[in-house]
C-alpha atoms as a PDB file:
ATOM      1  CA  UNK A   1       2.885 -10.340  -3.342  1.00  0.00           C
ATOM      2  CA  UNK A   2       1.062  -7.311  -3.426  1.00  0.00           C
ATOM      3  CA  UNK A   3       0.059  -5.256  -6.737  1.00  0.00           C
ATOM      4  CA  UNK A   4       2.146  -2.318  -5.999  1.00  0.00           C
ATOM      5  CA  UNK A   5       2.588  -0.336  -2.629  1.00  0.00           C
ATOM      6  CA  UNK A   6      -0.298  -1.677  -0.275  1.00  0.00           C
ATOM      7  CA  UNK A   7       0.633  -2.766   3.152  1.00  0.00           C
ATOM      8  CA  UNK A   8      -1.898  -4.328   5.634  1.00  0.00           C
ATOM      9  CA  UNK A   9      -2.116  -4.437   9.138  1.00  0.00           C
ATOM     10  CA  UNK A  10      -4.207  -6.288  11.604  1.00  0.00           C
ATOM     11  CA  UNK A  11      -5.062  -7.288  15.118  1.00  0.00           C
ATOM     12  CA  UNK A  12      -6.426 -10.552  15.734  1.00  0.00           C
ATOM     13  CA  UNK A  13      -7.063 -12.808  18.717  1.00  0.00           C
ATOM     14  CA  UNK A  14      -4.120 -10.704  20.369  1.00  0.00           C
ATOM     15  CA  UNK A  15      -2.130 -11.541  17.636  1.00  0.00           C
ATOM     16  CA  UNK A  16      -0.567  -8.546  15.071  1.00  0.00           C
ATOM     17  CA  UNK A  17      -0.351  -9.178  11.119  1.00  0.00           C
ATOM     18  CA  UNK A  18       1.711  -6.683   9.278  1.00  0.00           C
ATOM     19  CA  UNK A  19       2.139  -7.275   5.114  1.00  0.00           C
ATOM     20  CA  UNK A  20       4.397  -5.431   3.334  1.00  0.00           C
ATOM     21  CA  UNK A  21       4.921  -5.082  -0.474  1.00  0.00           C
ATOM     22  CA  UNK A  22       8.044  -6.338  -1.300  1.00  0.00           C
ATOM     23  CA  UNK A  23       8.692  -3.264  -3.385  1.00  0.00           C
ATOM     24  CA  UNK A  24      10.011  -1.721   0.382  1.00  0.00           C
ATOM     25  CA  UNK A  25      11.787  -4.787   1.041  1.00  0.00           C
ATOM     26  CA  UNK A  26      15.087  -2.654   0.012  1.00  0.00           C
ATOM     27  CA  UNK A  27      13.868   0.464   1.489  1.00  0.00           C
ATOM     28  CA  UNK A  28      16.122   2.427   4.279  1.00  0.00           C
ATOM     29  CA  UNK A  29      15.601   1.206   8.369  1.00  0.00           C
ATOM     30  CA  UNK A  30      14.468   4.560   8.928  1.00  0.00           C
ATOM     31  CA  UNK A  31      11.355   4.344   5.886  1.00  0.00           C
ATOM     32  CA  UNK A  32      10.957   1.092   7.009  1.00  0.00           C
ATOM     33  CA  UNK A  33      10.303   2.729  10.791  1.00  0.00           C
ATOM     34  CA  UNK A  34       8.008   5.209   9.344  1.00  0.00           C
ATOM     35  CA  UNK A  35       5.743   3.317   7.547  1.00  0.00           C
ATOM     36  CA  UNK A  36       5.487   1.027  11.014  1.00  0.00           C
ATOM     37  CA  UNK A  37       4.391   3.857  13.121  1.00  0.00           C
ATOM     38  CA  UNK A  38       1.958   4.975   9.736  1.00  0.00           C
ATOM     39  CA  UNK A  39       0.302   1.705  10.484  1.00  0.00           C
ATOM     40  CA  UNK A  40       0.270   1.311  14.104  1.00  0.00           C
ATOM     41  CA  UNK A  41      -1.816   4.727  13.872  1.00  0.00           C
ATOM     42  CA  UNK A  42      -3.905   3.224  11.227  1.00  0.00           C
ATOM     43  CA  UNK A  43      -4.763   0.469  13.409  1.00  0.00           C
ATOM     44  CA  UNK A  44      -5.549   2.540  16.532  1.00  0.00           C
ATOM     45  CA  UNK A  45      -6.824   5.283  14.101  1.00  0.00           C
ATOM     46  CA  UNK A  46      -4.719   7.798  15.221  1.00  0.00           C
ATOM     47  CA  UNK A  47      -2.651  10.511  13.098  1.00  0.00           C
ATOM     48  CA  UNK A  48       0.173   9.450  12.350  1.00  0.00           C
ATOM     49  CA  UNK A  49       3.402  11.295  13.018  1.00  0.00           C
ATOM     50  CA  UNK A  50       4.270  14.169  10.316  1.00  0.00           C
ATOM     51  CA  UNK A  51       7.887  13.776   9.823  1.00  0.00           C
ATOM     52  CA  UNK A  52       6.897   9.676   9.262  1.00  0.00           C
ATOM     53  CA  UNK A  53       4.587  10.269   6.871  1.00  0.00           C
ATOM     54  CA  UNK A  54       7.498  13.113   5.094  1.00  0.00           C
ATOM     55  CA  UNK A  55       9.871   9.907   4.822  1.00  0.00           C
ATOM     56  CA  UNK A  56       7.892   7.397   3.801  1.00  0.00           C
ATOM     57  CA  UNK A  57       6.231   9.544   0.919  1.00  0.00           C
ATOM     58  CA  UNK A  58       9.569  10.995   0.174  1.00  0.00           C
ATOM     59  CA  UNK A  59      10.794   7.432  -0.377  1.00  0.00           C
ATOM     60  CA  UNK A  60       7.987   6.066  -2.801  1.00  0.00           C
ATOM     61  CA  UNK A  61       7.871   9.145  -4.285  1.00  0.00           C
ATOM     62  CA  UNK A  62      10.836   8.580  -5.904  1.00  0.00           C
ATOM     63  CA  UNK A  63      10.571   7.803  -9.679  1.00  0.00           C
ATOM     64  CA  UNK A  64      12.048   4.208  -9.328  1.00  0.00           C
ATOM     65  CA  UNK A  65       9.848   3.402  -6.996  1.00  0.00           C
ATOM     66  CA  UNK A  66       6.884   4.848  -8.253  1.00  0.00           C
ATOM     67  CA  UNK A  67       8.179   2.430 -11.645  1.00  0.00           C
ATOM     68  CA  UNK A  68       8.441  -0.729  -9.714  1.00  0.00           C
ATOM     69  CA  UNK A  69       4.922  -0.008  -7.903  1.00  0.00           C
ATOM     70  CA  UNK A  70       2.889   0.744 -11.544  1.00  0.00           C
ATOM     71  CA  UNK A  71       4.904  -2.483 -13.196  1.00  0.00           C
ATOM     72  CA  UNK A  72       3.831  -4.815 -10.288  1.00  0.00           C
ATOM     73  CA  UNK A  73       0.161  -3.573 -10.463  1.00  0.00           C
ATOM     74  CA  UNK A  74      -0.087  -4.240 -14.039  1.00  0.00           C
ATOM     75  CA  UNK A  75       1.716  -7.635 -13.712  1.00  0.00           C
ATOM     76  CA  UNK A  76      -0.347  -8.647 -10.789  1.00  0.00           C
ATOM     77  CA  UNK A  77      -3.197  -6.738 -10.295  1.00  0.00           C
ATOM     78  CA  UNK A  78      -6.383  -8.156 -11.812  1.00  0.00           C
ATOM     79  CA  UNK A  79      -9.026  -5.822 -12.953  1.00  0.00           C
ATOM     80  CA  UNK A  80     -12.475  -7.038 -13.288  1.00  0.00           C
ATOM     81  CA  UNK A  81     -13.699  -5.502 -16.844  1.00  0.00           C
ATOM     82  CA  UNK A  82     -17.614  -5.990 -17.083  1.00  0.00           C
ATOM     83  CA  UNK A  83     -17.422  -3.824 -20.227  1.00  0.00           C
ATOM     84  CA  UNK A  84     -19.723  -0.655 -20.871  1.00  0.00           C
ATOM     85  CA  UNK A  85     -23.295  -1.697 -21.202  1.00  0.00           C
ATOM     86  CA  UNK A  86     -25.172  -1.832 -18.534  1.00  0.00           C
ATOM     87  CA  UNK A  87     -28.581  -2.228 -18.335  1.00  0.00           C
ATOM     88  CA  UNK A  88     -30.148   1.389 -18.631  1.00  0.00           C
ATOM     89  CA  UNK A  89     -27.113   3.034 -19.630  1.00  0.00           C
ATOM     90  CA  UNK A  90     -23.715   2.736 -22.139  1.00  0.00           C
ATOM     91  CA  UNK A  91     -20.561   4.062 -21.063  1.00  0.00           C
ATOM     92  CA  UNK A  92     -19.159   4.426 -24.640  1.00  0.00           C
ATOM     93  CA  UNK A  93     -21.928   6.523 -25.993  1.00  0.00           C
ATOM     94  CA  UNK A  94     -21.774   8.979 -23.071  1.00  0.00           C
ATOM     95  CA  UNK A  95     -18.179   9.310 -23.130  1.00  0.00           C
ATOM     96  CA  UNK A  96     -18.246   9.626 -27.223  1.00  0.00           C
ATOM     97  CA  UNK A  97     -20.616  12.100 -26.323  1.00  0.00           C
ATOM     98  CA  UNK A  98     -19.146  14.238 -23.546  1.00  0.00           C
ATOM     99  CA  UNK A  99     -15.980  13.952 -25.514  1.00  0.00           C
ATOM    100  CA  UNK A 100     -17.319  15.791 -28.432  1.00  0.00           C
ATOM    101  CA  UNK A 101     -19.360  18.617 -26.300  1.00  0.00           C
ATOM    102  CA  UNK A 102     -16.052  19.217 -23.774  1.00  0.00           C
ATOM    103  CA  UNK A 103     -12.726  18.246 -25.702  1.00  0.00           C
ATOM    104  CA  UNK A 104     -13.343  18.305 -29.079  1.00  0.00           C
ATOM    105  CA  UNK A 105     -13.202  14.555 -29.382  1.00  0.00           C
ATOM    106  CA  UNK A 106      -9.795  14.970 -28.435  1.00  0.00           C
ATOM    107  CA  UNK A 107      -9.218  12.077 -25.677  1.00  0.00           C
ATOM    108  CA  UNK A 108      -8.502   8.368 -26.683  1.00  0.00           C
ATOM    109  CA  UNK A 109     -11.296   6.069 -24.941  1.00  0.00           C
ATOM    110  CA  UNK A 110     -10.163   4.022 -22.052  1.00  0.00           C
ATOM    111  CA  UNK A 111     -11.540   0.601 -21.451  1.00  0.00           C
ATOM    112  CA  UNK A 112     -14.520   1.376 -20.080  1.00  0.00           C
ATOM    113  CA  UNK A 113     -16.677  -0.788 -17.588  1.00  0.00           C
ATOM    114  CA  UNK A 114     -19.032  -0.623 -14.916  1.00  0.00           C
ATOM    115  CA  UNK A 115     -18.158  -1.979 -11.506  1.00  0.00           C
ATOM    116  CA  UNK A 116     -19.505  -5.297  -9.699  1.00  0.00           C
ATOM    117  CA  UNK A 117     -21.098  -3.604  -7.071  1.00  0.00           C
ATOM    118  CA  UNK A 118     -23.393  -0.519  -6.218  1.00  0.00           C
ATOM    119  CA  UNK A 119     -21.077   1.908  -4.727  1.00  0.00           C
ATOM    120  CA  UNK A 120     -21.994   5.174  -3.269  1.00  0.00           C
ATOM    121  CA  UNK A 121     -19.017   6.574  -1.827  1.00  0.00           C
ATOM    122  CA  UNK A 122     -16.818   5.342  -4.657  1.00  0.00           C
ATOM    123  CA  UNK A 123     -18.571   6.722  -7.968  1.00  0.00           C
ATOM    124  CA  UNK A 124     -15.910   6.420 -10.485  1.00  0.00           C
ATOM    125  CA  UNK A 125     -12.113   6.093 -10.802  1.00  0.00           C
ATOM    126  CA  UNK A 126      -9.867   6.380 -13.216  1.00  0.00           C
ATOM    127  CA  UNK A 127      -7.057   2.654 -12.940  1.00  0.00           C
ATOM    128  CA  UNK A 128      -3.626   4.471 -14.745  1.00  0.00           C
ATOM    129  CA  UNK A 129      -1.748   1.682 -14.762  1.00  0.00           C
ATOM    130  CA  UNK A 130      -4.315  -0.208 -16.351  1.00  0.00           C
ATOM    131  CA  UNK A 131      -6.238   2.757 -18.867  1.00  0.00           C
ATOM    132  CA  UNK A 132      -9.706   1.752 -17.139  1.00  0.00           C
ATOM    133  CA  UNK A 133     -12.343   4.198 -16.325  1.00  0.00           C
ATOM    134  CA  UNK A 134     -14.785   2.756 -13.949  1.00  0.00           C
ATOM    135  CA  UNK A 135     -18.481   3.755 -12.862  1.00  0.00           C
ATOM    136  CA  UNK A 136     -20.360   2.533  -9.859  1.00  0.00           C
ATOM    137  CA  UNK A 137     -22.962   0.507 -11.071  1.00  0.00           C
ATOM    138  CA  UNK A 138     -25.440   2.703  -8.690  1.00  0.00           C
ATOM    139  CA  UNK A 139     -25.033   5.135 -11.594  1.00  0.00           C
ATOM    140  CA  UNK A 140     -26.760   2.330 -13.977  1.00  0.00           C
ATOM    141  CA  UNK A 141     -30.472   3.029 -13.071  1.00  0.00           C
ATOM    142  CA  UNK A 142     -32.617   5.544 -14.861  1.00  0.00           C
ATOM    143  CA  UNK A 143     -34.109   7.297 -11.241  1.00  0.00           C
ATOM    144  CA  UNK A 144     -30.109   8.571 -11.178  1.00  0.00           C
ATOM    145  CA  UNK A 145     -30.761  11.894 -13.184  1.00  0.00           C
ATOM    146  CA  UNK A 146     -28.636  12.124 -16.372  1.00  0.00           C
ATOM    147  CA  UNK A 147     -26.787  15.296 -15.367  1.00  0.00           C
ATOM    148  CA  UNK A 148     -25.646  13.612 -12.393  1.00  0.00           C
ATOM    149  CA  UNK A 149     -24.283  10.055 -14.457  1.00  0.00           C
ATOM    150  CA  UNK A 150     -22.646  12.615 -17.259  1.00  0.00           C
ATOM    151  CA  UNK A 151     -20.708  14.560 -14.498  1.00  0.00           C
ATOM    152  CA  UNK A 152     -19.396  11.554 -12.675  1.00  0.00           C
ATOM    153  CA  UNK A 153     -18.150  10.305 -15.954  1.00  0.00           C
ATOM    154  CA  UNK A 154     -16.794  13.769 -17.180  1.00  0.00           C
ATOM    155  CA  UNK A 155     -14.564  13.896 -13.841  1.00  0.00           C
ATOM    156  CA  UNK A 156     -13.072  10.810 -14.331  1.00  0.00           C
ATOM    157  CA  UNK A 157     -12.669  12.067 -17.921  1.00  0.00           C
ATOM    158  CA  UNK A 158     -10.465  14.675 -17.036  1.00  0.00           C
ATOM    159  CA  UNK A 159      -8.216  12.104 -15.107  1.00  0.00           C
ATOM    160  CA  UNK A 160      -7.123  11.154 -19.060  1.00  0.00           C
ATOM    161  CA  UNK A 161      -5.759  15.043 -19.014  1.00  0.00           C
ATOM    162  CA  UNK A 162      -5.108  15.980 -15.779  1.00  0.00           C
ATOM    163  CA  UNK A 163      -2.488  13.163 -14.354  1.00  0.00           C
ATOM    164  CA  UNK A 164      -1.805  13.297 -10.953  1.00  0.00           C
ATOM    165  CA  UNK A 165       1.220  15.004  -9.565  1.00  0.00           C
ATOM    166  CA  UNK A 166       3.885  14.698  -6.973  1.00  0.00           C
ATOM    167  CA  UNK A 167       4.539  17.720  -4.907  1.00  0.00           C
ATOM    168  CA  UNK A 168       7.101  17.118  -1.929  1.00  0.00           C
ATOM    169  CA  UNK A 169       5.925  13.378  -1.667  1.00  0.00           C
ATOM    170  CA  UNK A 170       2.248  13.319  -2.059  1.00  0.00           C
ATOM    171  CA  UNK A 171      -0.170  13.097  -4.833  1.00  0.00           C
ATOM    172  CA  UNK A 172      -2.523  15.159  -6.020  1.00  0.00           C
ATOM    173  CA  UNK A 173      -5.602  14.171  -7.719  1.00  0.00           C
ATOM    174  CA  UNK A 174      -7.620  17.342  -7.851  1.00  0.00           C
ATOM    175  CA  UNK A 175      -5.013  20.308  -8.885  1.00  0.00           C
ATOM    176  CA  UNK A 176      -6.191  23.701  -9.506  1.00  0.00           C
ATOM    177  CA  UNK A 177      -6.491  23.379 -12.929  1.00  0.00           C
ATOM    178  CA  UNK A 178      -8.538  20.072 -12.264  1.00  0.00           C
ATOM    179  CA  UNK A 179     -10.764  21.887 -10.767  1.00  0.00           C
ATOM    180  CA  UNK A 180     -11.063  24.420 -12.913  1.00  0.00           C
ATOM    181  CA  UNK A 181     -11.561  22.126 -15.850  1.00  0.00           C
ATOM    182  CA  UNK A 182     -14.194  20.630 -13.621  1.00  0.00           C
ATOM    183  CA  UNK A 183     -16.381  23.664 -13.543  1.00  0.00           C
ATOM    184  CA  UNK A 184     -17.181  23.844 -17.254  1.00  0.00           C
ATOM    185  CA  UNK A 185     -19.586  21.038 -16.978  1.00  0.00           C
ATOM    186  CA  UNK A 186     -23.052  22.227 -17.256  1.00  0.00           C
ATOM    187  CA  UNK A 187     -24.821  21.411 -14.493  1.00  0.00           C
ATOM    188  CA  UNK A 188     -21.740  21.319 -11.891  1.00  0.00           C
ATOM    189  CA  UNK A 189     -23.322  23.096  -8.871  1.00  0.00           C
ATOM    190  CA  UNK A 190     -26.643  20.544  -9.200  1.00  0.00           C
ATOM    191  CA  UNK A 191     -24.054  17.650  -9.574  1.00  0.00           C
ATOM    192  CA  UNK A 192     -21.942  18.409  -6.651  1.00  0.00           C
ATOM    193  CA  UNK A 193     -25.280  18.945  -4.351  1.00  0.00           C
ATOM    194  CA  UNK A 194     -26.278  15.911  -4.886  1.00  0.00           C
ATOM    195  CA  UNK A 195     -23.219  14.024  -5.170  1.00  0.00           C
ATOM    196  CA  UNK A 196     -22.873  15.453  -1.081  1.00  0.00           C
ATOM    197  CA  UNK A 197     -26.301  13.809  -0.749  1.00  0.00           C
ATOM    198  CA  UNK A 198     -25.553  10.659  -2.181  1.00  0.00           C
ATOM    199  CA  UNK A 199     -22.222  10.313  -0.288  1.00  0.00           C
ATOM    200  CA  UNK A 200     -24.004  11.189   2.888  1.00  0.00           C
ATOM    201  CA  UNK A 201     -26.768   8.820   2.676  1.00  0.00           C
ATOM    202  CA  UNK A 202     -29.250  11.314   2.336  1.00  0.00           C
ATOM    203  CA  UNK A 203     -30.575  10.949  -1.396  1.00  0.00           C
ATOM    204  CA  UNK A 204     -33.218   8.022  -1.613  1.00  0.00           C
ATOM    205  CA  UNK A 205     -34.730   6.775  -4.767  1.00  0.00           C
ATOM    206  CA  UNK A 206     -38.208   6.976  -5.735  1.00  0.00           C
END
């Protein structure tokens, strides 16, 4: 079974696979309808119909759902902890650090860990269910400037305070006040110019 809501759809040797999480296997005819057409889109990578995508985030937006999904992921999801020293860099002095200078040492420490692989379009996430705060290992090399490694981690930092929400069915990472929050770090113009770079391929190290 899957750890919490993912479905999976594929098309191979003119033969369709469709997984669902057994989560939905109670779920209305007309959600499970919806969340076919979300997928046939997905594989044809189309848009999928609005009032589809209104039902079936309606549906697992609902707080029992939403319970089920976070209880499966942390019974059987596995997350890969490769713990907080790297090799240039350790993710529990800068976040000791950054938690002094921008909430008053306020937030409890998450289990921190680097990730297996070098990401660049995924820098950092924040796992709930699990309390893990995870950096791209990309981020462990000293040509990264140290602005740049501090703001990643700040932002996932104020994941720990600013939970997403549920507004008419779909979540929000980045609310107002997110962003807000986000603009006290120092160097946040510099960090968001080259996080653009990064993501578009267009920073190179020297």
């Amino acid at each position: 079974p899957f750890a919490g809501l993912n479905s999976y759809i594929r098309l191979r040797s003119n033969r369709l696979y469709v997984k669902l999480s057994d989560i939905l296997r109670g779920a209305p005819r007309r959600v499970h309808q919806a969340l076919a057409h979300i997928l046939v889109a997905k594989l044809f990578r189309r848009k999928a119909d609005d009032e589809c995508e209104r039902i079936y985030r309606a549906y697992t937006a609902d707080p029992a759902i939403l319970r089920a999904a976070e209880l499966a992921r942390r019974h059987r999801g596995r997350k890969r902890i490769l713990g907080p020293q790297g090799r240039y860099r350790n993710l529990e002095q800068a976040f000791q650090r950054l938690n002094r200078l921008y909430f008053g040492g306020a937030l409890r420490m998450p289990i921190l860990t680097w990730s297996p692989y070098r990401s660049r379009t995924v820098l950092g996430h924040l796992d709930h269910t699990h309390r893990t705060l995870v950096i791209s290992r990309l981020l462990d090399d000293p040509r990264i400037p140290e602005f740049f490694f501090e703001y990643v981690l700040f932002h996932e930092m104020l994941h720990l305070v600013y939970p997403p929400r549920t507004i008419n069915g779909k979540r929000y990472y980045h609310t107002a006040e997110f962003r807000e929050a986000e603009r006290r770090f120092k160097d946040y113009e510099r960090a968001k110019a080259l996080a653009e770079r990064i993501a578009n391929g267009r920073w190179h190290r020297r």
